[in-house]
PDB file of N, CA and C in Angstrom:
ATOM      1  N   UNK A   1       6.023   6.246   0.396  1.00  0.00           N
ATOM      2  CA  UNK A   1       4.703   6.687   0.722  1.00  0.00           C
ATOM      3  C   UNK A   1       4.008   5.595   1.514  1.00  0.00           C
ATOM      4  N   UNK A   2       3.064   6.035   2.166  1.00  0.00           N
ATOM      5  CA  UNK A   2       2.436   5.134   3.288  1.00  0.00           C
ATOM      6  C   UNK A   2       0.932   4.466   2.641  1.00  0.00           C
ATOM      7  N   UNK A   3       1.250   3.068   2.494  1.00  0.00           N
ATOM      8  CA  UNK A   3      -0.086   2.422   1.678  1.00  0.00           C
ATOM      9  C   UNK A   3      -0.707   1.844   2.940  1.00  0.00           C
ATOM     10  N   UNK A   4      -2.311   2.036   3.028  1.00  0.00           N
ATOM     11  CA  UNK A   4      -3.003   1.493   3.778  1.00  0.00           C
ATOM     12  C   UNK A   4      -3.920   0.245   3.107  1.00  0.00           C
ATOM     13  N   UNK A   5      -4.132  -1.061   3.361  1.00  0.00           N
ATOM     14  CA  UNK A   5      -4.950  -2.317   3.261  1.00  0.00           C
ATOM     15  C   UNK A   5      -5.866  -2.148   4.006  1.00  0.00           C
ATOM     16  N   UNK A   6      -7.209  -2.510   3.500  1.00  0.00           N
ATOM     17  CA  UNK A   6      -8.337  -2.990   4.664  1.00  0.00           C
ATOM     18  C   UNK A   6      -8.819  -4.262   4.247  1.00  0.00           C
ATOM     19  N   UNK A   7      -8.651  -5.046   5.085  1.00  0.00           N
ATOM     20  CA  UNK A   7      -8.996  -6.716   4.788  1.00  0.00           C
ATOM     21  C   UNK A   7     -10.563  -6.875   5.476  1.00  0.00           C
ATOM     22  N   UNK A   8     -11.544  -7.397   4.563  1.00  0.00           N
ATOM     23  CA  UNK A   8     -12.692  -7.998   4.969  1.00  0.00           C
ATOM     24  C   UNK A   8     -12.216  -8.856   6.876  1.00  0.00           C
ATOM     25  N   UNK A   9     -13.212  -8.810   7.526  1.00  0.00           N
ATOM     26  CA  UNK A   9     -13.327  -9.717   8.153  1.00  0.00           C
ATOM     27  C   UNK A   9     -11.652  -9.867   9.151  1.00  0.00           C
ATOM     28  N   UNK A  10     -11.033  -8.678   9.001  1.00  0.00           N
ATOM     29  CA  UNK A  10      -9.992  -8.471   9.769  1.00  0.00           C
ATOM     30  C   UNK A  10     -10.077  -7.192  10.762  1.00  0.00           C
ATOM     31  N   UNK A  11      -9.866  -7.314  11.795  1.00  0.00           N
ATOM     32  CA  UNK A  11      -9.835  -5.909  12.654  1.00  0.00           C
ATOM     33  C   UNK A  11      -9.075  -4.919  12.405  1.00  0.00           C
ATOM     34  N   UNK A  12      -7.956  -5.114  12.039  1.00  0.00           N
ATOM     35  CA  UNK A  12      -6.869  -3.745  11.692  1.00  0.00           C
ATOM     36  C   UNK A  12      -6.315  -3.947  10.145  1.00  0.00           C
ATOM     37  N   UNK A  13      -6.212  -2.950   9.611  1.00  0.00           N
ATOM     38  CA  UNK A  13      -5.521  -2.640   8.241  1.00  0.00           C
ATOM     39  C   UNK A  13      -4.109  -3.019   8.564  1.00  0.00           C
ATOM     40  N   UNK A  14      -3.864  -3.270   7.497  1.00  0.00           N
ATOM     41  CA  UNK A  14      -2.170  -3.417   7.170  1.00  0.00           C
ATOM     42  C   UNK A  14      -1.630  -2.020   6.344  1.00  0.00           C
ATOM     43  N   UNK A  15      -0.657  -1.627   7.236  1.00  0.00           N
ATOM     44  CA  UNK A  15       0.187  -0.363   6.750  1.00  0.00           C
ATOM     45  C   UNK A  15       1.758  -0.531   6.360  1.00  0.00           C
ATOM     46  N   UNK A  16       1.778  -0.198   4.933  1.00  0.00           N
ATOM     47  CA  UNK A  16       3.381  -0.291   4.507  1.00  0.00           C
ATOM     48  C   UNK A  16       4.005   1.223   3.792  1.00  0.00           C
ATOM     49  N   UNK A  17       4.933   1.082   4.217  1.00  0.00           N
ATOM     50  CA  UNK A  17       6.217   1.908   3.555  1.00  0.00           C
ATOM     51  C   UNK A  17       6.624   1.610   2.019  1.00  0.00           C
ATOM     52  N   UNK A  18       5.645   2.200   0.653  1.00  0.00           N
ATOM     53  CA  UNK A  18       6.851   1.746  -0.359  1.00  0.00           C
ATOM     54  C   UNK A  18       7.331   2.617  -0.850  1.00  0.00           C
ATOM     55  N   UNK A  19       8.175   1.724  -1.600  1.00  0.00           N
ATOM     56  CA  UNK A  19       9.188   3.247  -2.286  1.00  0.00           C
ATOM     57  C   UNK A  19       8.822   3.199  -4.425  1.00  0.00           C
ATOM     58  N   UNK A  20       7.231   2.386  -3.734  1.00  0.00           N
ATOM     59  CA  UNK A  20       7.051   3.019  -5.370  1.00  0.00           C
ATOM     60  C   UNK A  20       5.960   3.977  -5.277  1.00  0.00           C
ATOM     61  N   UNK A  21       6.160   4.879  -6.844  1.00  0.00           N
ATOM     62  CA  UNK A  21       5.378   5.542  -7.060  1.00  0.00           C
ATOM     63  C   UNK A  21       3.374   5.733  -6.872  1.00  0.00           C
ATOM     64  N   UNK A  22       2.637   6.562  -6.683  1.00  0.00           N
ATOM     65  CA  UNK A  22       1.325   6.369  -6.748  1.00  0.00           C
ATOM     66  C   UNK A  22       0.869   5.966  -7.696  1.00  0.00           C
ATOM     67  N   UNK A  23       1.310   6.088  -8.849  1.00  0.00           N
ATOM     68  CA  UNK A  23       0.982   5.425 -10.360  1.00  0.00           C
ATOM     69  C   UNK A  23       1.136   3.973 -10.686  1.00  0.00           C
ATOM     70  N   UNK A  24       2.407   3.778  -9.864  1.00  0.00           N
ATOM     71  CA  UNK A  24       2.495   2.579 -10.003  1.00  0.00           C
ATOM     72  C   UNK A  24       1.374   1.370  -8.800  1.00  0.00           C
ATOM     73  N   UNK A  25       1.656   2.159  -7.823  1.00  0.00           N
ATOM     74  CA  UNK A  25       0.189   1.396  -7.008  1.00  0.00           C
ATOM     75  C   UNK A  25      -0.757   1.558  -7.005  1.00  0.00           C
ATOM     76  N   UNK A  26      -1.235   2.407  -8.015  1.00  0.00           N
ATOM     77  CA  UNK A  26      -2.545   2.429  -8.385  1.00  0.00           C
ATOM     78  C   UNK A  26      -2.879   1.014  -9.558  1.00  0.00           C
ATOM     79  N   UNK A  27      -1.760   1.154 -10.549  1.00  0.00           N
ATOM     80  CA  UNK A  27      -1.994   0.350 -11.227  1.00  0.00           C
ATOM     81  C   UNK A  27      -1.735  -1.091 -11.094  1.00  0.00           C
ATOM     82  N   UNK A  28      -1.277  -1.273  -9.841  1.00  0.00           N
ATOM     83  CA  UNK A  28      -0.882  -3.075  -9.172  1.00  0.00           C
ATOM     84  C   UNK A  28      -2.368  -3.360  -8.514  1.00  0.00           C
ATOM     85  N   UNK A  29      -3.274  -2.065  -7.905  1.00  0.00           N
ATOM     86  CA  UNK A  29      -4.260  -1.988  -7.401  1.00  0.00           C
ATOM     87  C   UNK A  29      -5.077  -2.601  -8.250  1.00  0.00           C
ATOM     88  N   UNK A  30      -5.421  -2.107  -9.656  1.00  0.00           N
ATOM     89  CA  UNK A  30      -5.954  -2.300 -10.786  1.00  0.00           C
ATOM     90  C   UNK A  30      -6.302  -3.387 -11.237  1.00  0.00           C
ATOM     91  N   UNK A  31      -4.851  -3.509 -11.528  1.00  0.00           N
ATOM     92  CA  UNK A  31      -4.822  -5.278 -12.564  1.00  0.00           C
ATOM     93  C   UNK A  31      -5.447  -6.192 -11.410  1.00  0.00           C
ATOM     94  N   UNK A  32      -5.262  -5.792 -10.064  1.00  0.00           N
ATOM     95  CA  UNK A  32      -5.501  -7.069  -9.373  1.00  0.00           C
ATOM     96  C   UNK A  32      -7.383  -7.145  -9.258  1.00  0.00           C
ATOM     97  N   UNK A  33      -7.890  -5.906  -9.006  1.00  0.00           N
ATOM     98  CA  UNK A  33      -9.427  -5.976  -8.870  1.00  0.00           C
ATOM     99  C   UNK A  33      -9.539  -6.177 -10.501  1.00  0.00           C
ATOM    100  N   UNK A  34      -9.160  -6.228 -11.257  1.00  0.00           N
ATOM    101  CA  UNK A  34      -9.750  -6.443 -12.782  1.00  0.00           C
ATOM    102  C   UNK A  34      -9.794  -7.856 -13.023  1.00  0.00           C
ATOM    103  N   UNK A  35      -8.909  -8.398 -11.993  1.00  0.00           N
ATOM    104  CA  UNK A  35      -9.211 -10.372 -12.023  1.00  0.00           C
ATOM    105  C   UNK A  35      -7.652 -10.738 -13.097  1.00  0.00           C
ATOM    106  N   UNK A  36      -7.284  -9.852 -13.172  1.00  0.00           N
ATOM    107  CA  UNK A  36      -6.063 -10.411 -14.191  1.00  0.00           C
ATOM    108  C   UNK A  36      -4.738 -11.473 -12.919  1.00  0.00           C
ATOM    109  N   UNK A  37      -5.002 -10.937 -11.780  1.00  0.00           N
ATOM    110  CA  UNK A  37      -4.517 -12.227 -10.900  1.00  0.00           C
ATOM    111  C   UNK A  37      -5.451 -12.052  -9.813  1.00  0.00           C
ATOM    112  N   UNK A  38      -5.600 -12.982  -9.134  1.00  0.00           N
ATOM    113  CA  UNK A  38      -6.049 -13.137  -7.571  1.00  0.00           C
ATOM    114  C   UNK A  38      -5.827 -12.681  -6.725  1.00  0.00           C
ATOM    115  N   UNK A  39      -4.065 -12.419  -6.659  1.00  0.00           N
ATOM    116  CA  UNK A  39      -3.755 -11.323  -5.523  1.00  0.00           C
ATOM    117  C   UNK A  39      -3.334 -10.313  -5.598  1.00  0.00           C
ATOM    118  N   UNK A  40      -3.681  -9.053  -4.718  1.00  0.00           N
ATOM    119  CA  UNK A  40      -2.820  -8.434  -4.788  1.00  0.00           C
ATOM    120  C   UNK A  40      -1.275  -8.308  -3.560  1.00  0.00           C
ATOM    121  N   UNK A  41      -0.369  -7.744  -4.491  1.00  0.00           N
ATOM    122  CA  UNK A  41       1.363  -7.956  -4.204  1.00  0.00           C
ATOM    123  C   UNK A  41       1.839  -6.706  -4.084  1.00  0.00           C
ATOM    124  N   UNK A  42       2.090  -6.132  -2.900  1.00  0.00           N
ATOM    125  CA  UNK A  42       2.930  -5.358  -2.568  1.00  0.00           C
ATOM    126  C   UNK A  42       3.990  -5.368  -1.821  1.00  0.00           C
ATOM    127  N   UNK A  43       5.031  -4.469  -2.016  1.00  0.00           N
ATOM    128  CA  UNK A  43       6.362  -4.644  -1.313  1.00  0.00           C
ATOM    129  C   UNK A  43       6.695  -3.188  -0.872  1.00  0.00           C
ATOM    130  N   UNK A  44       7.348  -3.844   0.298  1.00  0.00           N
ATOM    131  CA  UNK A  44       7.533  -2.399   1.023  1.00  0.00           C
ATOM    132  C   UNK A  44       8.849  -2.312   0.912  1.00  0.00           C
ATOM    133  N   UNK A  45       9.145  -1.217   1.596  1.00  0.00           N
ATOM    134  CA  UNK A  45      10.854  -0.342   1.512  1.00  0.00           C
ATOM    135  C   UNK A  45      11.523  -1.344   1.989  1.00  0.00           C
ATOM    136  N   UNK A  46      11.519  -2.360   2.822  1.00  0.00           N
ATOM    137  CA  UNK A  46      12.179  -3.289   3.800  1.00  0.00           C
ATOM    138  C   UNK A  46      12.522  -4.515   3.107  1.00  0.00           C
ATOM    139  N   UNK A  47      11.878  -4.694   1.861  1.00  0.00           N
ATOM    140  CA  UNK A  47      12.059  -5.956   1.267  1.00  0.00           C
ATOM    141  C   UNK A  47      11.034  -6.871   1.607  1.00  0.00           C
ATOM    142  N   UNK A  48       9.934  -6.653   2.852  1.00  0.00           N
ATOM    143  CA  UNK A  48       8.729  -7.221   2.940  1.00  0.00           C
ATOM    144  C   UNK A  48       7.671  -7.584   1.830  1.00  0.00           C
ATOM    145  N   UNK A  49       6.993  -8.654   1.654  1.00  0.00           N
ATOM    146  CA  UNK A  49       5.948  -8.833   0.483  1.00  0.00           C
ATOM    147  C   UNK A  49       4.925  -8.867   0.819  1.00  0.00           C
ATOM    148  N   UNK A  50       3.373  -8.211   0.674  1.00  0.00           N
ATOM    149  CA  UNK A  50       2.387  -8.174   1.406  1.00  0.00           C
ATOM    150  C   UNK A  50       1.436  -8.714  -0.153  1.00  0.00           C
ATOM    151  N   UNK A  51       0.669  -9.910   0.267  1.00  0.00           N
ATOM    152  CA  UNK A  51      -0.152 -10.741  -0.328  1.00  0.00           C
ATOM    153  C   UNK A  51      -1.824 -10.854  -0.046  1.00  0.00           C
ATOM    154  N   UNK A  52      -2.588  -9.864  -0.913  1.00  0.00           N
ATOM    155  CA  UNK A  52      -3.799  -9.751  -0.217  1.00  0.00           C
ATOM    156  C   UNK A  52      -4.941 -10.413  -0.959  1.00  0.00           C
ATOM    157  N   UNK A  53      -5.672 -11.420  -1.072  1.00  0.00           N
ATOM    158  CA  UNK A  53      -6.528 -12.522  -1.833  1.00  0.00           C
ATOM    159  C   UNK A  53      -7.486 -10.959  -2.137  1.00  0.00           C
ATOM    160  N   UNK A  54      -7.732 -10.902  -3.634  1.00  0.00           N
ATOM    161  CA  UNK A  54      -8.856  -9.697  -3.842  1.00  0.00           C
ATOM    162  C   UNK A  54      -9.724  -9.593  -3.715  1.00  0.00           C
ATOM    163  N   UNK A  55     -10.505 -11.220  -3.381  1.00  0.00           N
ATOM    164  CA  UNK A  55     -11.943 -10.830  -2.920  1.00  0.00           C
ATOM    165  C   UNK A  55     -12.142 -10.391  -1.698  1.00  0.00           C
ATOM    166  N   UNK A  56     -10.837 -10.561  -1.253  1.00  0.00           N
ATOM    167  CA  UNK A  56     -11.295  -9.979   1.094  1.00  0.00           C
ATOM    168  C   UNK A  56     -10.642  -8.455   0.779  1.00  0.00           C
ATOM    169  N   UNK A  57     -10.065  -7.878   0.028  1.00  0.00           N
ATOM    170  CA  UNK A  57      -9.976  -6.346  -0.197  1.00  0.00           C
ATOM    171  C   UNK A  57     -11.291  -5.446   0.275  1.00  0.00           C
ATOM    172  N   UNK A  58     -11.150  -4.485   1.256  1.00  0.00           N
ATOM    173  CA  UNK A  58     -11.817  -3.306   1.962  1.00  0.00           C
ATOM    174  C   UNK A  58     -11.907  -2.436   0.741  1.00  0.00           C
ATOM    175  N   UNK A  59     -10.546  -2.119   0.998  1.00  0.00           N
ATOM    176  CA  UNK A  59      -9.786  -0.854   0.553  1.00  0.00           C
ATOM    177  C   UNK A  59      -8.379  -0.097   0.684  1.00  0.00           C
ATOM    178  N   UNK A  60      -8.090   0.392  -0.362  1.00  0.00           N
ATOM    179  CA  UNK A  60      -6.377   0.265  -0.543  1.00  0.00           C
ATOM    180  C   UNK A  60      -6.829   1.951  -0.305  1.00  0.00           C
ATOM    181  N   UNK A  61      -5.925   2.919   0.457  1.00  0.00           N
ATOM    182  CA  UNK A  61      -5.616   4.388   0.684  1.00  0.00           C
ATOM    183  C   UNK A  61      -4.459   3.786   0.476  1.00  0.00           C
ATOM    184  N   UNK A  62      -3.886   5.414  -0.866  1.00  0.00           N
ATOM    185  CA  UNK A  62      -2.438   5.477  -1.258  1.00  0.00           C
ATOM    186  C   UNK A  62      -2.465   6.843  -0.140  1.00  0.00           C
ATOM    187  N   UNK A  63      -1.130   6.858   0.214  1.00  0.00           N
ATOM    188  CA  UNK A  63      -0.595   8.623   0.911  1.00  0.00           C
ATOM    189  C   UNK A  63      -0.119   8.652   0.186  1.00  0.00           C
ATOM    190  N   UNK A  64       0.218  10.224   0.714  1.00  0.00           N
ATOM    191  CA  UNK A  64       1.067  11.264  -0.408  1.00  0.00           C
ATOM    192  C   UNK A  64       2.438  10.885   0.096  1.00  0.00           C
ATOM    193  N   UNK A  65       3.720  10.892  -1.175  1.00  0.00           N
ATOM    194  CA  UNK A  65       4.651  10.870  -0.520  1.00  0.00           C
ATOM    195  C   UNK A  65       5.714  11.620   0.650  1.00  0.00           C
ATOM    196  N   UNK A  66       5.823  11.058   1.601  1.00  0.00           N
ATOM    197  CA  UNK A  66       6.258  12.227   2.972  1.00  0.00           C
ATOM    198  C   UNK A  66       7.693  12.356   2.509  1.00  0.00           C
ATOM    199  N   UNK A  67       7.819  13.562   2.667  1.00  0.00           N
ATOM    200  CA  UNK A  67       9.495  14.395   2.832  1.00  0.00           C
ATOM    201  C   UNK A  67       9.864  14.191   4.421  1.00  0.00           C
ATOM    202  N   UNK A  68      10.875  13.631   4.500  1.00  0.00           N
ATOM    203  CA  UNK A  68      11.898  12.966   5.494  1.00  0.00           C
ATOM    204  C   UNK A  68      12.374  14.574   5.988  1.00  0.00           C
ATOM    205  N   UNK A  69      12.397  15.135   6.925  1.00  0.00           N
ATOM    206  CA  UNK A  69      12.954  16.194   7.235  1.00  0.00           C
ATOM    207  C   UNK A  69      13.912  15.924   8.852  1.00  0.00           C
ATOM    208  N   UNK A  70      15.403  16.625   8.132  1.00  0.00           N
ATOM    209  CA  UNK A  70      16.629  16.661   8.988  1.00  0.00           C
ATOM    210  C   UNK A  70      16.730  17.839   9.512  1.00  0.00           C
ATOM    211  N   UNK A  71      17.391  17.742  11.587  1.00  0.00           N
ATOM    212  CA  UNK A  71      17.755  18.854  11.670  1.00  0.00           C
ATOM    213  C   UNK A  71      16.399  19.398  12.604  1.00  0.00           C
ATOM    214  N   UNK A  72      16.827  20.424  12.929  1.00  0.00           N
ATOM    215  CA  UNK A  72      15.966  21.011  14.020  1.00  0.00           C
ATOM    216  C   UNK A  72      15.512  22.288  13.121  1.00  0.00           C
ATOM    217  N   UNK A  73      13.567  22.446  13.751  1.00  0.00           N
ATOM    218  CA  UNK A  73      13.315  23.621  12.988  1.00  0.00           C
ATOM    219  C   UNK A  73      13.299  24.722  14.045  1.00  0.00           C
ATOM    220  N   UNK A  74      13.009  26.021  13.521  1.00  0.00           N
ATOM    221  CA  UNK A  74      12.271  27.117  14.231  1.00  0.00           C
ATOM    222  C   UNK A  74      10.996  26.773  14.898  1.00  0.00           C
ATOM    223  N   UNK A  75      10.889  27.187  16.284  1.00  0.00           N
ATOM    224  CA  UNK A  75       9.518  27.126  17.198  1.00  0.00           C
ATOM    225  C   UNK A  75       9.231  28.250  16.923  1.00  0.00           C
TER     226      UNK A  75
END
């Protein structure tokens, strides 16, 4: 699913690919604005680690997860 970052004081969001659940990034979302750590830590499908200090957090948009579709459709 496609997670969107908005960083204070940055021009463009950061967009990743993970392959975890919405439940589960909701709740990495969580612990991190609740102060239980400083950053928040996400990882994308690629093995990438995305490190965001919580006080410059915008705003996190979860997507829905996209179905990969093979093959040619009907026009």
């Amino acid at each position: 699913m496609e997670v969107k970052i908005g960083v204070q004081h940055a021009p463009r969001e950061i967009v990743l690919e993970s392959g975890q659940s919405v439940e589960e990034v909701e709740g990495i979302v969580a612990e991190a604005l609740a102060g239980k750590t400083g950053l928040l830590s996400l990882q994308d499908e690629n093995g990438r680690k995305v490190l965001v200090p919580t006080d410059r957090l915008a705003y996190v948009e979860i997507g829905e997860p996209t179905v990969r579709k093979v093959g040619f459709g009907a026009l």
